[in-house]
Protein backbone atom coordinates (compact mmCIF):
# COMPACT_ATOMS: atom_id res chain seq x y z
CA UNK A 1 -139.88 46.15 -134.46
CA UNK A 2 -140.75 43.14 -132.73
CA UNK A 3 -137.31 41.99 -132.70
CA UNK A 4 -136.36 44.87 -130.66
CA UNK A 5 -138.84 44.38 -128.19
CA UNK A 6 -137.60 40.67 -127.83
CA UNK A 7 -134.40 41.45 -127.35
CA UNK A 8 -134.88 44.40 -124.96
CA UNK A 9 -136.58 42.27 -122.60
CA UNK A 10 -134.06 39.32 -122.76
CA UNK A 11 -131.74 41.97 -121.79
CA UNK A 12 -133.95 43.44 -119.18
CA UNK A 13 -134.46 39.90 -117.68
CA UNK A 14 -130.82 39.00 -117.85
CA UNK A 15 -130.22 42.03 -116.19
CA UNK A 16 -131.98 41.00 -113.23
CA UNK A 17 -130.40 37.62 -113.28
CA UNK A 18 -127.24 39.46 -113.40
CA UNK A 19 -127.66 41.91 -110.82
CA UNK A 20 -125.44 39.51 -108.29
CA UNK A 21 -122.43 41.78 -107.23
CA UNK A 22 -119.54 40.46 -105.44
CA UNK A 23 -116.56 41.48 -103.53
CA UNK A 24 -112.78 40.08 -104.96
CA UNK A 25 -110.50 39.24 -102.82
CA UNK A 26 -107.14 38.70 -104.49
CA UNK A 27 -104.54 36.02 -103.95
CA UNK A 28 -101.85 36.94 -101.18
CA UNK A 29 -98.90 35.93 -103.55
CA UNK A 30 -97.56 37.34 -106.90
CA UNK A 31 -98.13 34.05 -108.60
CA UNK A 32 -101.36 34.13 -107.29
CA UNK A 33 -101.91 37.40 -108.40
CA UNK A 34 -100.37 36.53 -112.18
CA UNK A 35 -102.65 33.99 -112.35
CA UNK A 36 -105.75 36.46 -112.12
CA UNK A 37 -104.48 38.25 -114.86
CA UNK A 38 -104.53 34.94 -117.09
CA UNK A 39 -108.46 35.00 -115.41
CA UNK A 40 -109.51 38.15 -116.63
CA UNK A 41 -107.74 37.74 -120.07
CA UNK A 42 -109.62 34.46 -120.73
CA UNK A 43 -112.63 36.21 -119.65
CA UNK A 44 -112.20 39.21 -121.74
CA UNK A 45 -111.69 36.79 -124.66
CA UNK A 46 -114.78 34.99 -123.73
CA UNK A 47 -116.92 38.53 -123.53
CA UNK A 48 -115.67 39.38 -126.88
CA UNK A 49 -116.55 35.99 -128.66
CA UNK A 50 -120.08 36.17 -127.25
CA UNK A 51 -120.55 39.33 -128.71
CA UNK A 52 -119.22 38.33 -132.01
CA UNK A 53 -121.59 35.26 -132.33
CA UNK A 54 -124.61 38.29 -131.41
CA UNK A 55 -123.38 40.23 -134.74
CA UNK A 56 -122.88 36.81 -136.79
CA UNK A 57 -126.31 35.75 -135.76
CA UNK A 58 -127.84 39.52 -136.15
CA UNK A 59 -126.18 39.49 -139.55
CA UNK A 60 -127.91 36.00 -140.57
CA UNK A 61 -131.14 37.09 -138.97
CA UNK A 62 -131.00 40.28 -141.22
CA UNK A 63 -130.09 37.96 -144.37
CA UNK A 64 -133.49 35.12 -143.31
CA UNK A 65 -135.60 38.23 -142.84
CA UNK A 66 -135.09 39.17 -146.50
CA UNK A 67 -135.68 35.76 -147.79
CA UNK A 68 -138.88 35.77 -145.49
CA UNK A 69 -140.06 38.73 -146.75
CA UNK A 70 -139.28 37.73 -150.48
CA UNK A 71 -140.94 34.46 -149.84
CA UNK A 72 -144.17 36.19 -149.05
CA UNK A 73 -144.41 38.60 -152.44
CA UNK A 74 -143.03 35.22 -154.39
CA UNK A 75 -145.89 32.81 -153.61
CA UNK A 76 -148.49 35.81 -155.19
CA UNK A 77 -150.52 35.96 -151.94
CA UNK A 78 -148.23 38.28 -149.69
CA UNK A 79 -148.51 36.21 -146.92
CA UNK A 80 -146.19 33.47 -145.69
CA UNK A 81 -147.48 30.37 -146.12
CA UNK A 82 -144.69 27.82 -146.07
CA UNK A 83 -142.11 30.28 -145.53
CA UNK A 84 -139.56 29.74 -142.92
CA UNK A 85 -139.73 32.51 -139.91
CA UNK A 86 -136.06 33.85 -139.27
CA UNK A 87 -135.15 33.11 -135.60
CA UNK A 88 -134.05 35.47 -132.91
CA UNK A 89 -130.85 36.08 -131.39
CA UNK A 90 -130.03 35.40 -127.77
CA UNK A 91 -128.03 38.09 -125.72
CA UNK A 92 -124.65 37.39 -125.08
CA UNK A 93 -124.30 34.81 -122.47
CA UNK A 94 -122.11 37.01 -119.80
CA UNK A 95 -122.78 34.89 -117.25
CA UNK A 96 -120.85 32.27 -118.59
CA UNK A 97 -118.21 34.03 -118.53
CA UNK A 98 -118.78 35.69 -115.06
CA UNK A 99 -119.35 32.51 -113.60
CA UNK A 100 -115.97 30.89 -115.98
CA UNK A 101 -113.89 33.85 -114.13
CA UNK A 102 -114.85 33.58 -110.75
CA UNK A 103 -114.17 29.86 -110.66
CA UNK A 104 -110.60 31.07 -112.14
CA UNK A 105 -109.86 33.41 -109.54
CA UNK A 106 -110.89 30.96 -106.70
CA UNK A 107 -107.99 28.49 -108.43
CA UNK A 108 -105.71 30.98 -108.49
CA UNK A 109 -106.20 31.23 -104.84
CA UNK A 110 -108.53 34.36 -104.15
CA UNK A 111 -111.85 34.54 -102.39
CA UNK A 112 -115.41 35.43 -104.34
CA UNK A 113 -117.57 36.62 -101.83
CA UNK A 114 -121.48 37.50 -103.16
CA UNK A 115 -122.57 40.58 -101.56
């Protein structure tokens, strides 16, 4: 439960970090305009890979939380003395990719303008 609590309010408070909007202005020519669509692939691809490493590290969390918990009925006490604590996951890191796309777009000759 307190795992879910953590992570909601990394979300919450990358939510507020996040809460920049901005206005897209594309490139004038077709090449331009070809080279935004390279942009927003890499940056789809980027999106998905961050969410991957979330359910590879949610899946290893799950795995170290059993071993914690085993660790704690093993030593005859119940508690976890000398047991290693599983770590949390970090949210997806979208603004890397936010930020990795707008620089993109700007290269392929369009404006970013924050709102």
């Amino acid at each position: 439960m307190r795992k879910v609590y953590i992570v909601s309010l990394a979300l919450l408070l990358q939510a507020c970090v996040t809460s920049q909007n901005y206005l897209y202005v594309p490139p004038q020519n077709a090449e331009g305009r070809q080279c935004v669509e390279a942009c927003s692939k890499t940056q789809e691809a980027c999106l998905v890979e961050e969410e991957r490493s979330l359910a590879e590290c949610e899946k290893q969390y799950r795995f170290d939380q059993r071993l914690y918990g085993d660790c704690g009925h093993a030593n005859g006490t119940g508690q976890h003395i000398g047991c290693i604590e599983p770590q949390f996951c970090a949210p997806p890191n979208t603004i890397k990719c936010l930020n990795a796309y707008n620089i993109c777009y700007e290269t392929c000759g369009g404006d970013v303008v924050p709102e």
